[in-house]
Protein backbone atom coordinates (compact mmCIF):
# COMPACT_ATOMS: atom_id res chain seq x y z
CA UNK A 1 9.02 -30.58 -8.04
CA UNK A 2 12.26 -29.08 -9.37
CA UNK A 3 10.87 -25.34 -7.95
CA UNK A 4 9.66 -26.79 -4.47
CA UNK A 5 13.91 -27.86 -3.72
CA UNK A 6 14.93 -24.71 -5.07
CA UNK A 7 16.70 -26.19 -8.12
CA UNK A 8 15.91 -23.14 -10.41
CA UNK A 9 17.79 -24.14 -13.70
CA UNK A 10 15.68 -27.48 -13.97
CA UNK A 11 12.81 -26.10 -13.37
CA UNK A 12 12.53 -23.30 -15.70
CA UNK A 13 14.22 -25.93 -18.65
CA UNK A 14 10.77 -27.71 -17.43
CA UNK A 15 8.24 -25.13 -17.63
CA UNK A 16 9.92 -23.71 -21.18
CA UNK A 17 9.40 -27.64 -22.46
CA UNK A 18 5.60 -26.84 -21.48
CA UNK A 19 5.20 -23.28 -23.69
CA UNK A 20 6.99 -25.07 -26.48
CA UNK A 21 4.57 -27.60 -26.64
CA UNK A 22 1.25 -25.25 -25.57
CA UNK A 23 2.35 -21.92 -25.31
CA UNK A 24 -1.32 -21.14 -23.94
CA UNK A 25 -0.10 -22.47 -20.36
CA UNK A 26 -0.58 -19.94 -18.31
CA UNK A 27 0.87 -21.65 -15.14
CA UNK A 28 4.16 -22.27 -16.71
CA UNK A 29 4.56 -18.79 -17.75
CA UNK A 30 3.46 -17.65 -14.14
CA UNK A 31 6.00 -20.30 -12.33
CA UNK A 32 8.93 -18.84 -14.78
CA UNK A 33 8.19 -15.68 -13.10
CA UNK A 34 8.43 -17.39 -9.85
CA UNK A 35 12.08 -18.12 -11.12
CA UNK A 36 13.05 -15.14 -11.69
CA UNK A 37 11.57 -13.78 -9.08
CA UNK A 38 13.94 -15.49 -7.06
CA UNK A 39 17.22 -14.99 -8.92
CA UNK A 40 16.15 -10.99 -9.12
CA UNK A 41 15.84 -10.71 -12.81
CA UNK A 42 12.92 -8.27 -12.59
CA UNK A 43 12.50 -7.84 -16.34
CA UNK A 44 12.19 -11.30 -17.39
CA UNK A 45 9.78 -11.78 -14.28
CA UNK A 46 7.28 -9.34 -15.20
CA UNK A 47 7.35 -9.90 -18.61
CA UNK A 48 6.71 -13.68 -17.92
CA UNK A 49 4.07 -13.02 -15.08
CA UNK A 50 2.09 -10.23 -17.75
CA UNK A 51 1.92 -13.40 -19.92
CA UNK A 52 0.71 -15.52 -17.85
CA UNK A 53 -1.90 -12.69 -16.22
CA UNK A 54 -3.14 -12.09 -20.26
CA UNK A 55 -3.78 -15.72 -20.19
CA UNK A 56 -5.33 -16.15 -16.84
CA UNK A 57 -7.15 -12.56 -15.80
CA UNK A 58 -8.92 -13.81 -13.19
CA UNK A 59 -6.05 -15.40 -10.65
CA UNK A 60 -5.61 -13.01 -8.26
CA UNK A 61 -1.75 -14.53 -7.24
CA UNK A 62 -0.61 -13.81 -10.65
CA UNK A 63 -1.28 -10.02 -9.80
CA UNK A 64 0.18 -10.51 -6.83
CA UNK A 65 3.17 -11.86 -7.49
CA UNK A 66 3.17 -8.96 -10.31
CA UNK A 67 2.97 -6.48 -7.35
CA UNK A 68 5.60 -8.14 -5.51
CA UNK A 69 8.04 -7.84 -8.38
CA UNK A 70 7.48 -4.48 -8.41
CA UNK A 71 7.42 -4.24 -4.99
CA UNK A 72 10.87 -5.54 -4.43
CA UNK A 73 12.27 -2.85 -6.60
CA UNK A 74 11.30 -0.58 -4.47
CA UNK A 75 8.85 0.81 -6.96
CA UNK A 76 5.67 1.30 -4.67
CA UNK A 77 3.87 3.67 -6.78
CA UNK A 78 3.55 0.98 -10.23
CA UNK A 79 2.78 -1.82 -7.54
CA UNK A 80 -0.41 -0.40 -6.15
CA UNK A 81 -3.02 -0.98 -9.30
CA UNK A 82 -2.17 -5.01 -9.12
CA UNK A 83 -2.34 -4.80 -4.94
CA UNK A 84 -5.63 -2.98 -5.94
CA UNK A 85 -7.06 -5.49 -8.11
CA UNK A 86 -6.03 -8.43 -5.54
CA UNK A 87 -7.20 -7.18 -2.39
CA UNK A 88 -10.70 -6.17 -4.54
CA UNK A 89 -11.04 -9.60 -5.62
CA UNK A 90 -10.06 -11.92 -2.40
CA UNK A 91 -10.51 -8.53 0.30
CA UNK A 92 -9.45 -10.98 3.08
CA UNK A 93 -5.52 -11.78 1.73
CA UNK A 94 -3.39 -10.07 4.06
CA UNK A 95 -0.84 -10.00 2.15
CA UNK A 96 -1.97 -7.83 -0.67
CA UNK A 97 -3.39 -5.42 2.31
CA UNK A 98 -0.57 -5.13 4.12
CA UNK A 99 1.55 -4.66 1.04
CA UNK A 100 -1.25 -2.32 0.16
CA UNK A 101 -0.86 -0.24 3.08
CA UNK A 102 2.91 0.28 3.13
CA UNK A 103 2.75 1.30 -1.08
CA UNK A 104 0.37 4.09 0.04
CA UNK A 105 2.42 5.01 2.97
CA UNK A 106 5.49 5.35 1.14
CA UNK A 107 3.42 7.36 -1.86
CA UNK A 108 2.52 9.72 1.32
CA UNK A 109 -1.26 8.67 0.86
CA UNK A 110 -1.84 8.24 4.70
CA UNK A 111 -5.64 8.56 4.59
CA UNK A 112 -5.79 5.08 2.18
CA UNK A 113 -2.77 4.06 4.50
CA UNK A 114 -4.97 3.59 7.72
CA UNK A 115 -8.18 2.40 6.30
CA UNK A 116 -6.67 -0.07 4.45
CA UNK A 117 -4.35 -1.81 7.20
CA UNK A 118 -6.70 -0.93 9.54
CA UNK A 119 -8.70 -4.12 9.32
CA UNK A 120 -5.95 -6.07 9.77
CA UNK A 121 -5.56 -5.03 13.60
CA UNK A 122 -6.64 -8.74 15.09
CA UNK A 123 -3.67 -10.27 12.82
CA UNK A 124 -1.11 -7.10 13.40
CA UNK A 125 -1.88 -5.21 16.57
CA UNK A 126 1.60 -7.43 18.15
CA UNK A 127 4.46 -6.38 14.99
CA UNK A 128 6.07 -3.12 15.94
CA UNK A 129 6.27 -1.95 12.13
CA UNK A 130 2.59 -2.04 11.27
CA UNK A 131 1.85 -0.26 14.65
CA UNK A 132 4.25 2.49 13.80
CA UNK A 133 2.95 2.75 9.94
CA UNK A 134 -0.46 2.91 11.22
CA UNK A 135 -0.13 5.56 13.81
CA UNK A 136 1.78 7.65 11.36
CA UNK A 137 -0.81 7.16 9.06
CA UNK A 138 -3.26 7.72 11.34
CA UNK A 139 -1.93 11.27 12.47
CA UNK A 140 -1.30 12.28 8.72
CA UNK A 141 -4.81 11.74 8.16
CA UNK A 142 -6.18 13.70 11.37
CA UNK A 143 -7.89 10.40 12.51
CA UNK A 144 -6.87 10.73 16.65
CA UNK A 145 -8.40 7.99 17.95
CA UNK A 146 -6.52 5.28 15.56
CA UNK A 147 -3.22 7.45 16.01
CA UNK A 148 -3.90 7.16 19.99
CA UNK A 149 -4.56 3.56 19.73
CA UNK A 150 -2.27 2.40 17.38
CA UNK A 151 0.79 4.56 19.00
CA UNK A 152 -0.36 2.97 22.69
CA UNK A 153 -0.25 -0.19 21.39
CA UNK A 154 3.17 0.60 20.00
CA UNK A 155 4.37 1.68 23.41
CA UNK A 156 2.73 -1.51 25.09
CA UNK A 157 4.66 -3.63 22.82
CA UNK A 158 7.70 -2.80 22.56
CA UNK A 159 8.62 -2.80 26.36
CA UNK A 160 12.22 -0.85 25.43
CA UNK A 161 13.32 -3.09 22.91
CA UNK A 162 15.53 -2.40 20.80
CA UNK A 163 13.22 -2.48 17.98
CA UNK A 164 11.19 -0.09 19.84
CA UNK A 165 14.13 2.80 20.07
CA UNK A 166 14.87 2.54 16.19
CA UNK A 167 11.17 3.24 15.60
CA UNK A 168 10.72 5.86 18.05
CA UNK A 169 14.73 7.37 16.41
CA UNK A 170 13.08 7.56 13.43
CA UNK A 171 9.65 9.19 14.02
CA UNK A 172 11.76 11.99 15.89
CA UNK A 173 14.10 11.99 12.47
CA UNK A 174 10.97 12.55 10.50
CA UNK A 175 10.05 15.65 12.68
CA UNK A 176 13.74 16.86 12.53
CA UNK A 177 14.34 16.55 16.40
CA UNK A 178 17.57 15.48 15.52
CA UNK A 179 19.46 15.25 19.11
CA UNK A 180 16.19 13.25 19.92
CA UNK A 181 16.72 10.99 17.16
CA UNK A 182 20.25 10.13 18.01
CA UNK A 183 19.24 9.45 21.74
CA UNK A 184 16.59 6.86 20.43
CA UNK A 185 18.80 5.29 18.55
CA UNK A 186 22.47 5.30 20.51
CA UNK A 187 20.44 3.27 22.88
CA UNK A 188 18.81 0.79 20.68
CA UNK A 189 22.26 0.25 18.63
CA UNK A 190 24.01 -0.20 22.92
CA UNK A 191 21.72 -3.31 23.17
CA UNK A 192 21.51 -4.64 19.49
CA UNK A 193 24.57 -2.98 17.61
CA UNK A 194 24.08 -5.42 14.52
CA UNK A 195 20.15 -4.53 14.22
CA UNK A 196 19.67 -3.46 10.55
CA UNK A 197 19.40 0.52 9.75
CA UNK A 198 20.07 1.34 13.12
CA UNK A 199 23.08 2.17 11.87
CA UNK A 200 21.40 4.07 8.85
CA UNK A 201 18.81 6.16 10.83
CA UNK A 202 21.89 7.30 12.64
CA UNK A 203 23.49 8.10 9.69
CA UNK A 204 20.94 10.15 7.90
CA UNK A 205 20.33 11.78 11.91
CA UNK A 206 23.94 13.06 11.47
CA UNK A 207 23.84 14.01 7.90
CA UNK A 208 21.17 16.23 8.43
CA UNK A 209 23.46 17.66 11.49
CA UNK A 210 26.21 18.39 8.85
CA UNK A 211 28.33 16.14 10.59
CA UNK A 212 29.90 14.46 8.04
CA UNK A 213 33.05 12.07 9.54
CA UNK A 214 29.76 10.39 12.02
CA UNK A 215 27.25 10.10 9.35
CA UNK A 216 29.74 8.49 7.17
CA UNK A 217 31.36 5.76 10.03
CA UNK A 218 27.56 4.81 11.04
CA UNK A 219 26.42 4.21 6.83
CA UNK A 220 29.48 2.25 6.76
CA UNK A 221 28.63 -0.09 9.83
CA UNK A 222 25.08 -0.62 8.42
CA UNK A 223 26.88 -1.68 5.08
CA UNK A 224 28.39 -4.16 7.34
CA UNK A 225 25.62 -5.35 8.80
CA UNK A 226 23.19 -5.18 5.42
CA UNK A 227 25.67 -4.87 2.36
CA UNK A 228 23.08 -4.98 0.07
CA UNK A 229 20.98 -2.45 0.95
CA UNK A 230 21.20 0.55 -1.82
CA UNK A 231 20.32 3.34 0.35
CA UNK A 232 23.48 3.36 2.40
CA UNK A 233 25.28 3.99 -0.85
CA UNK A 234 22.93 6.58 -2.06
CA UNK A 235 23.58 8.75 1.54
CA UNK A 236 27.21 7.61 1.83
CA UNK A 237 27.73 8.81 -2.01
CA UNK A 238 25.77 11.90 -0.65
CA UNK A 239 28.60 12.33 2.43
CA UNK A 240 31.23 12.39 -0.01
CA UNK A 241 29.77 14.83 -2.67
CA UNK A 242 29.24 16.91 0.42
CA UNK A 243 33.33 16.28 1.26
CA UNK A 244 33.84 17.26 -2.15
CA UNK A 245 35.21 13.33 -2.81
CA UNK A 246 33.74 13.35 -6.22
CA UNK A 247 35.41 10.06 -7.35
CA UNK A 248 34.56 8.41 -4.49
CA UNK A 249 30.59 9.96 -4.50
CA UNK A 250 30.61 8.65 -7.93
CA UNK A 251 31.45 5.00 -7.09
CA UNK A 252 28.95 5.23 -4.45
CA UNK A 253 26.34 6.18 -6.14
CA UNK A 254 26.85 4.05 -8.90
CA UNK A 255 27.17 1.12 -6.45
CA UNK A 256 23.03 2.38 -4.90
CA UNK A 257 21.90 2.24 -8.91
CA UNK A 258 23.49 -1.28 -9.54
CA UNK A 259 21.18 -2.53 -6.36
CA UNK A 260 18.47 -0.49 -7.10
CA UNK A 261 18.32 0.85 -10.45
CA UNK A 262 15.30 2.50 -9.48
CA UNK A 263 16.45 5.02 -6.94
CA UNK A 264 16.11 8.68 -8.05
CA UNK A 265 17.65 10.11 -5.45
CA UNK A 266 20.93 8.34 -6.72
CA UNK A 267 20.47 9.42 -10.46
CA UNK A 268 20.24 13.29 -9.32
CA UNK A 269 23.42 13.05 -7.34
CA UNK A 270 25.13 11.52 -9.81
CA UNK A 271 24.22 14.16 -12.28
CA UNK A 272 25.43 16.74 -9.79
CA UNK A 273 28.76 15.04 -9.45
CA UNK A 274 29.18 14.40 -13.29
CA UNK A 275 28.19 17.86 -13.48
CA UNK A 276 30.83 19.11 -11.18
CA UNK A 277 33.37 16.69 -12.75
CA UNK A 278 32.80 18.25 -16.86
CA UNK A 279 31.15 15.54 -17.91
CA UNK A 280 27.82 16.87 -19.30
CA UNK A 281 26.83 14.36 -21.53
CA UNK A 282 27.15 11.81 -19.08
CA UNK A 283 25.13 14.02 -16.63
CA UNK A 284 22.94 14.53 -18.91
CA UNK A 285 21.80 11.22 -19.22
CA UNK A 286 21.37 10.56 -15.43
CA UNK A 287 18.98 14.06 -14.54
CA UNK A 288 16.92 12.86 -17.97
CA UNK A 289 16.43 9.44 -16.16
CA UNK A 290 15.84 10.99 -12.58
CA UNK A 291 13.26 12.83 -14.52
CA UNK A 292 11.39 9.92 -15.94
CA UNK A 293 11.39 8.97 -12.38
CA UNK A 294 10.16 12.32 -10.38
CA UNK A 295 8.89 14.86 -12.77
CA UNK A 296 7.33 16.36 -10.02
CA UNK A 297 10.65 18.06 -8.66
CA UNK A 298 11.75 21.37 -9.78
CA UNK A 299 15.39 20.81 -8.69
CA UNK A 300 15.62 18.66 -11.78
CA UNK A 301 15.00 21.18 -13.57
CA UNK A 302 17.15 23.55 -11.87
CA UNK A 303 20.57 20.93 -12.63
CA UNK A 304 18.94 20.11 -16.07
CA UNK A 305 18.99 23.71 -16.88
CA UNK A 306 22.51 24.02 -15.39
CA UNK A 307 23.53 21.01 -17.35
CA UNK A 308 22.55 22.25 -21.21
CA UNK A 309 23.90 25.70 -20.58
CA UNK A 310 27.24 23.41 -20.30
CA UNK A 311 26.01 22.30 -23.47
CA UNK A 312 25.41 25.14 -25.32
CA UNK A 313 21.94 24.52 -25.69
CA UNK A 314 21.02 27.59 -24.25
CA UNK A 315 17.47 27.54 -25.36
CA UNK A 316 16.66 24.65 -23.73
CA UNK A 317 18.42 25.64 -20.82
CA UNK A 318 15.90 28.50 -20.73
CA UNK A 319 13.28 26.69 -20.71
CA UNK A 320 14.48 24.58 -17.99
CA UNK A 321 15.00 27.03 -15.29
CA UNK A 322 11.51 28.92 -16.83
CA UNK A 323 10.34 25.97 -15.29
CA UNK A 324 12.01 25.64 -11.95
CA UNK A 325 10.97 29.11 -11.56
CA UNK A 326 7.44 28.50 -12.43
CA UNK A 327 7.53 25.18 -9.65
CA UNK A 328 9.26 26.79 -7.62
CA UNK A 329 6.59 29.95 -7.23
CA UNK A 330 3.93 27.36 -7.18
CA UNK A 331 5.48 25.76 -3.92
CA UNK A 332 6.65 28.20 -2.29
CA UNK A 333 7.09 26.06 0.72
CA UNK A 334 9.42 23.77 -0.52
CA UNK A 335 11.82 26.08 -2.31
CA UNK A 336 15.00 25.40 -2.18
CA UNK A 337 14.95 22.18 -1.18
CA UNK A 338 16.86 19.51 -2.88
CA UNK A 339 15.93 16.22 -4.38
CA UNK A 340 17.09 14.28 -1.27
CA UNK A 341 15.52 16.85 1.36
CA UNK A 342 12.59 14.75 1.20
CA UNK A 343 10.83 12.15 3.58
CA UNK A 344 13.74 9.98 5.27
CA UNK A 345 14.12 7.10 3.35
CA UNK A 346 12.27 3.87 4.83
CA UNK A 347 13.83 1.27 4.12
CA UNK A 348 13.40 -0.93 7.26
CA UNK A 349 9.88 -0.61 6.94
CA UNK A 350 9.36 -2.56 3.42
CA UNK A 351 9.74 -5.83 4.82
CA UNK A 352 6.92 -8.35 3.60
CA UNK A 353 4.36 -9.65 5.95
CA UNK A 354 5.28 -13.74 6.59
């Protein structure tokens, strides 16, 4: 009763009075999670939820609220197996598909991205973010006919909305037709200037036209609009690194990794600044945890490298560009390219189904 009004503190002094008496409950442990859930305390959530799944295996909201509590990090790719395991025991819960569907999308695997939110077309075919997913999707994985209909659709329902121009921005932003992008979305933020990360797709649509003093005014409007969404930190820390503002590209980033822990892209920059700044030890902490979080990208290696020669660990700072060199010949394609040169962040996709 104390959890359905929202009174948080009585309710988990409740459901701790159940463990201490039978600590084999799992529905106490999995409401706790619920708890924290809502106050944001991801740690004791899934730690409380993996209890309460140990105890209880076969309830499939358990996983999903596990998924969710990954999900809301932002960390797609660790969400998927408990997604998985829900949508392979109750196949119908369109929550778990849909959720599904956007953690392969945003782990660039487009052909599991359209069969699995494909089914949901009689429930989705009218929300302007699944349509846009699924087309995307859909053309990634060479299947025409779903890309057709799911990008006609699109069209058909957004009728010039303003929703409709920050989508169509940021597919243009994603194939670098930058002036395009900016058109798109100028006209959506005319009619709906306080729509969320309109102001950030215009932002990043500037940054990647080197102009700096725009991209910076438009991630500081979406701040207004959506102050806690980390991203705008991350490409406004990015702006000032750029601008050579190191202490103020410092608090920025710092600022993204408070709200999202979690966000690579935020660690590497912040290396690069503490590089810039002397402080190796310090930047040697934050390209170690960007590691842990993308070992897939040689430019870690590259400012890891740069970062023991500081050091004096030269040895190790051999090996560390032997390996950018070796990733870098293996990829030939994406040399050069920085951590952040990547897929435009998404971040007004991840909203969850209602």
């Amino acid at each position: 009763m104390a959890l359905k009004r929202n009174d948080l503190d009585t309710a988990e002094r409740a459901f701790r009075g159940v463990i201490a008496r039978n600590p084999e409950v799992a529905g106490a442990y999995a409401n706790l999670g619920v708890i924290y859930m809502r106050r944001k305390q991801w740690r004791p959530a899934l730690e409380a939820l993996q209890k309460a799944e140990h105890l209880a295996p076969n309830v499939a909201g358990i996983r999903l609220n596990v998924g969710l509590t990954y999900y809301r990090q932002n960390d797609f790719r660790k969400a998927i197996t408990p997604f998985e395991s829900v949508v392979r025991d109750v196949p119908d819960s369109y929550q778990a598909r849909y959720l599904l569907g956007l953690c392969y999308f945003f782990n660039q695997r487009y052909a599991e991205t359209a069969s699995m939110l494909e089914p949901l077309w009689p429930q989705a075919s009218d929300q302007m973010n699944y349509l846009y997913v699924l087309g995307i999707a859909a053309s990634k994985a060479g299947r025409t006919d779903l890309e057709e209909k799911a990008l006609g659709r699109l069209v058909e329902t957004g009728e010039n909305t303003p929703e409709f121009h920050l989508l169509m921005g940021k597919a243009h932003l994603n194939r670098e037709e930058y002036d395009d992008a900016i058109s798109e979305l100028e006209l959506a933020a005319k009619t709906a200037p306080q729509l969320p990360f309109v102001h950030f797709n215009l932002g990043m649509a500037y940054l990647k036209k080197q102009d700096l003093e725009r991209a910076k005014a438009e991630f500081l409007k979406d701040i207004e609009i959506e102050p806690d969404v980390a991203y705008d930190y991350d490409q406004l820390g990015t702006v000032y690194y750029l601008q050579q503002k190191d202490a103020d590209a410092e608090q920025m980033f710092r600022k993204a990794l408070r709200l999202d822990p979690g966000l690579g892209s935020s660690h590497f920059q912040l290396a690069r600044v503490l590089l810039r700044e002397g402080k190796y030890a310090p930047a040697l902490a934050e390209i170690d945890a960007t590691y842990k979080l993308n070992p897939e990208s040689e430019s870690i290696h590259y400012v890891r490298g740069q970062v023991l020669q500081r050091l004096g660990r030269r040895q190790e700072a051999q090996a560390e560009m032997k390996k950018f060199t070796e990733m870098s010949n293996a990829a030939r394609d994406k040399r050069h390219k920085e951590l952040e040169a990547g897929p435009v962040p998404d971040p007004q996709l991840t909203q969850e189904p209602q």
